[in-house]
C-alpha atoms as a PDB file:
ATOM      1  CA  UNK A   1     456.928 213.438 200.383  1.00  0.00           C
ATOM      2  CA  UNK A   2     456.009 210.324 201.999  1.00  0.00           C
ATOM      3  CA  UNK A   3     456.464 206.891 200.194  1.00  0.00           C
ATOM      4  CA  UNK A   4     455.034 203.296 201.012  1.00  0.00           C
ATOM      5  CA  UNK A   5     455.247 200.342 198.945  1.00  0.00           C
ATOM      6  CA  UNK A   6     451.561 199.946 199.105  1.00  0.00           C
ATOM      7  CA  UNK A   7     448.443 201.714 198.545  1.00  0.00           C
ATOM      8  CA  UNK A   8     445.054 200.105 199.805  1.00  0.00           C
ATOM      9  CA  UNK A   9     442.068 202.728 198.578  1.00  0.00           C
ATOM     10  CA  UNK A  10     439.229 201.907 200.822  1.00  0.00           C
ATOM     11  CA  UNK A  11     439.263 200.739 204.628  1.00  0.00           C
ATOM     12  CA  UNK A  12     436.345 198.477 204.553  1.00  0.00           C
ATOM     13  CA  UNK A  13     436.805 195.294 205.876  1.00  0.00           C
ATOM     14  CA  UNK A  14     438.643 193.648 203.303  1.00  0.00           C
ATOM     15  CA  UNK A  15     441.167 197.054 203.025  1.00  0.00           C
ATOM     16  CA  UNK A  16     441.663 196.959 206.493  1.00  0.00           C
ATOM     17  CA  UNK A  17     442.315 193.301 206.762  1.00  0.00           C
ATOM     18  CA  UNK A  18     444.649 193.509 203.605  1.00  0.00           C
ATOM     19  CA  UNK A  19     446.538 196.321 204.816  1.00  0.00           C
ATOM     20  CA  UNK A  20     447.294 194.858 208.550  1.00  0.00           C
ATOM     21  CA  UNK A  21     448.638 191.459 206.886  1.00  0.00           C
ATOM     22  CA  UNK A  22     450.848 193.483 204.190  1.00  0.00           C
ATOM     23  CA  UNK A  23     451.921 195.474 207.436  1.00  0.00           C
ATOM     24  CA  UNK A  24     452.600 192.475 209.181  1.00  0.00           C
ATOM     25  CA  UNK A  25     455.235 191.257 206.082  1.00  0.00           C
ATOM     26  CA  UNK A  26     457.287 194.285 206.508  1.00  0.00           C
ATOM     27  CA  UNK A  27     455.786 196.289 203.784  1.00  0.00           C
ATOM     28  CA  UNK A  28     455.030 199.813 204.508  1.00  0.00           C
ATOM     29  CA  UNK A  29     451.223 200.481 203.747  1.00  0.00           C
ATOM     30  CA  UNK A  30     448.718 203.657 202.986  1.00  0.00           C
ATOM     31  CA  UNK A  31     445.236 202.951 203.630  1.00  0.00           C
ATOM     32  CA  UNK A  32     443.112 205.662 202.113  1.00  0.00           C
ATOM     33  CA  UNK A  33     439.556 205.937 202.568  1.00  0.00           C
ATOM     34  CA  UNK A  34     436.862 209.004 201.432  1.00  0.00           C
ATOM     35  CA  UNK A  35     434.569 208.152 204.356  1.00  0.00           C
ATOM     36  CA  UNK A  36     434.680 207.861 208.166  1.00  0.00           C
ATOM     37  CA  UNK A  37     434.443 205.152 210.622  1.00  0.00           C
ATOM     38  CA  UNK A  38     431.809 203.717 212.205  1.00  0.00           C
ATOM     39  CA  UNK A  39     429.565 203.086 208.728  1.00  0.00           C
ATOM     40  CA  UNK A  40     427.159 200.334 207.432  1.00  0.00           C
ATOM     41  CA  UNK A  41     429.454 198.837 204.618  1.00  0.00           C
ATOM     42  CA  UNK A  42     428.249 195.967 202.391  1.00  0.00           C
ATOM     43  CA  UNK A  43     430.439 192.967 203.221  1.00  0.00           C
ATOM     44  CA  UNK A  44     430.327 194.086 207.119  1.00  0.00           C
ATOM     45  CA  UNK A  45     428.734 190.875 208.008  1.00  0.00           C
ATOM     46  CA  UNK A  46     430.408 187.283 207.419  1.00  0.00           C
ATOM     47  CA  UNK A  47     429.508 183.505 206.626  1.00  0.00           C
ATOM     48  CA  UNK A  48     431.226 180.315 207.658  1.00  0.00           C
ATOM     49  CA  UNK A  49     433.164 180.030 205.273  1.00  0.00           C
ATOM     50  CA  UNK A  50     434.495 183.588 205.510  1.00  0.00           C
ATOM     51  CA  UNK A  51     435.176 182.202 209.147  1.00  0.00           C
ATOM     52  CA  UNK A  52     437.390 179.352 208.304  1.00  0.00           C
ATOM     53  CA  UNK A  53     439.878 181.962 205.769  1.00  0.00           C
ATOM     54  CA  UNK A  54     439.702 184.511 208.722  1.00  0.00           C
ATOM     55  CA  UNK A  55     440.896 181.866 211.011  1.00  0.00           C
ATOM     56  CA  UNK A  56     443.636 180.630 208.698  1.00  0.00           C
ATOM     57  CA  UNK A  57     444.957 183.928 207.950  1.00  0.00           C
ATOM     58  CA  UNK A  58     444.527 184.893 212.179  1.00  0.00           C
ATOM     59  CA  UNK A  59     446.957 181.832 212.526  1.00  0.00           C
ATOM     60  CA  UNK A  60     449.553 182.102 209.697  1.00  0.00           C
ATOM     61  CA  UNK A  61     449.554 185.978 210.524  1.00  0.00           C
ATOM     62  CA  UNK A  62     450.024 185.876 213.925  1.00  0.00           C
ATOM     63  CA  UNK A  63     446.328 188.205 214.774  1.00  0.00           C
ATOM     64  CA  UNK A  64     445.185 186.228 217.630  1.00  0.00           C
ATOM     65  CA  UNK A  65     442.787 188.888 218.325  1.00  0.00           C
ATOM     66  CA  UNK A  66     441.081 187.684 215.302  1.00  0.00           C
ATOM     67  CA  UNK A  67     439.842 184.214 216.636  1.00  0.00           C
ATOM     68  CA  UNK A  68     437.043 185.485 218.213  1.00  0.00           C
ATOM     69  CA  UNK A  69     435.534 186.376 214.909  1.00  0.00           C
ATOM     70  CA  UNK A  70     435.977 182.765 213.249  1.00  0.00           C
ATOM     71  CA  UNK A  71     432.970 181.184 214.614  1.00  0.00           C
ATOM     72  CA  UNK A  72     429.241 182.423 214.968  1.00  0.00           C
ATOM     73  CA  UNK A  73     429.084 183.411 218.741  1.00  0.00           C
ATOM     74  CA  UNK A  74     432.588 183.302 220.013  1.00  0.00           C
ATOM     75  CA  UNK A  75     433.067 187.028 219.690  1.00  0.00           C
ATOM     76  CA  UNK A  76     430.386 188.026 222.166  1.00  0.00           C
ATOM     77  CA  UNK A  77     432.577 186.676 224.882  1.00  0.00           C
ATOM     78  CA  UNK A  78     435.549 188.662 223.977  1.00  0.00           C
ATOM     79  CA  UNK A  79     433.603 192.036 222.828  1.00  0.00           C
ATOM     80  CA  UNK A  80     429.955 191.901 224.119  1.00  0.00           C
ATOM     81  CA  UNK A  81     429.331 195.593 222.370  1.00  0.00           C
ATOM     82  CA  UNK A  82     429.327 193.875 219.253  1.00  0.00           C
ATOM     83  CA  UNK A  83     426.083 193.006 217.422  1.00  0.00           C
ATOM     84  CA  UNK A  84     425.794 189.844 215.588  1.00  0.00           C
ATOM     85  CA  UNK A  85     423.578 186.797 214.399  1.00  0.00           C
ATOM     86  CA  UNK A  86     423.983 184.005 211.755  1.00  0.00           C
ATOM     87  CA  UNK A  87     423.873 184.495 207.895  1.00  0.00           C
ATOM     88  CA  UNK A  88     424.065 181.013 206.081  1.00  0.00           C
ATOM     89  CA  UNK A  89     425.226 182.191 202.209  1.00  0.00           C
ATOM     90  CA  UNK A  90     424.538 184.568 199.789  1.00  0.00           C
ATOM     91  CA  UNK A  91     423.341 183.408 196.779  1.00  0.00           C
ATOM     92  CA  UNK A  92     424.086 185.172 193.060  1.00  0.00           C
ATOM     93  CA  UNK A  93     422.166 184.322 189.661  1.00  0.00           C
ATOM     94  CA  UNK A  94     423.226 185.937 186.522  1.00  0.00           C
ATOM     95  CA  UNK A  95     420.309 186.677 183.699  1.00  0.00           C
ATOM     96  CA  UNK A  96     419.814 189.400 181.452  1.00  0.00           C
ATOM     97  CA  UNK A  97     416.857 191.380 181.292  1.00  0.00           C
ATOM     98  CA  UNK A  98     413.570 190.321 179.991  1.00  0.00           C
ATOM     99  CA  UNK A  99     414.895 187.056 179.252  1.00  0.00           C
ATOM    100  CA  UNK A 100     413.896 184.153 180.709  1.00  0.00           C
ATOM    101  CA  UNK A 101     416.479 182.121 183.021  1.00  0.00           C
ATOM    102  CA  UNK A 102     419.187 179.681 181.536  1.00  0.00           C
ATOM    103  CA  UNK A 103     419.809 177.333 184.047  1.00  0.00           C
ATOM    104  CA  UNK A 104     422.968 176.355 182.444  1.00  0.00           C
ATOM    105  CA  UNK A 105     424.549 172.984 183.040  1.00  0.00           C
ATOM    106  CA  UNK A 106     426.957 172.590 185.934  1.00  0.00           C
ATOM    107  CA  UNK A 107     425.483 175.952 187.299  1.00  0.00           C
ATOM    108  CA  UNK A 108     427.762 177.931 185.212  1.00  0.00           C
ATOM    109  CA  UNK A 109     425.083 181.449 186.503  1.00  0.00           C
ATOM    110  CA  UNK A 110     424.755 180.502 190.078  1.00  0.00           C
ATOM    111  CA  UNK A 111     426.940 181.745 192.821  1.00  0.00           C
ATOM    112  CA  UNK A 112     426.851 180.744 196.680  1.00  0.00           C
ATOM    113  CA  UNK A 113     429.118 182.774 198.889  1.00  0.00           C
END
C-alpha cells in the first residue's frame, strides 16, 4: 500500500497549485480528482490580486514558469494557445430571502475578491 503525507482531493487550480508547493517542501503528495482534465472549473479565471499571491508564491517557491501568469497579458507571450482577458473583482452580498438588504455598517455582508 502506498503512503504520502498528504492528500489533496480535487485538482482544480487551487489543488494543483497546493499540491506542487507541498511537493516542492519535500512532502510526498496524492492529488485525487473524480473528473478529467481539460474542464471549465469555477475559479479557472484570476484577478489582480490573485496575480500578486501567484507571483509571491512563483518567487518564494522557486516556479518561474509561473510568472507569466501574474499579470493580465504576459502569458500570451510565453503560451499563445491560452485564452484570456481581464476580470476586475468579484463581488459577494449576503441577504436572506425575502428580506430586504442590511447594509450593515463597515460592510460587514459585502465581499470583493
Amino acid at each position: 500500500m502506498q503512503q504520502f503525507d498528504i492528500v489533496i482531493l480535487g485538482a482544480g487550480f487551487g489543488g494543483s497549485l497546493t499540491a506542487l508547493l507541498l511537493d516542492r517542501v519535500g512532502l510526498s503528495v496524492a492529488l485525487i480528482d473524480r473528473g478529467t482534465h481539460p474542464r471549465f472549473a469555477i475559479g479557472e479565471s484570476s484577478t489582480p490580486a490573485a496575480g500578486y499571491l501567484l507571483r509571491s508564491l512563483s518567487e518564494q517557491y522557486d516556479l518561474p514558469q509561473f510568472q507569466p501568469f501574474c499579470k493580465y497579458g504576459t502569458w500570451q507571450q510565453h503560451y499563445p494557445g491560452i485564452a484570456c482577458g481581464i476580470k476586475r473583482g468579484f463581488s459577494y452580498f449576503s441577504h436572506q430571502p425575502h428580506q430586504k438588504y442590511d447594509a450593515r455598517p463597515r460592510h460587514a455582508s459585502e465581499l470583493l475578491v
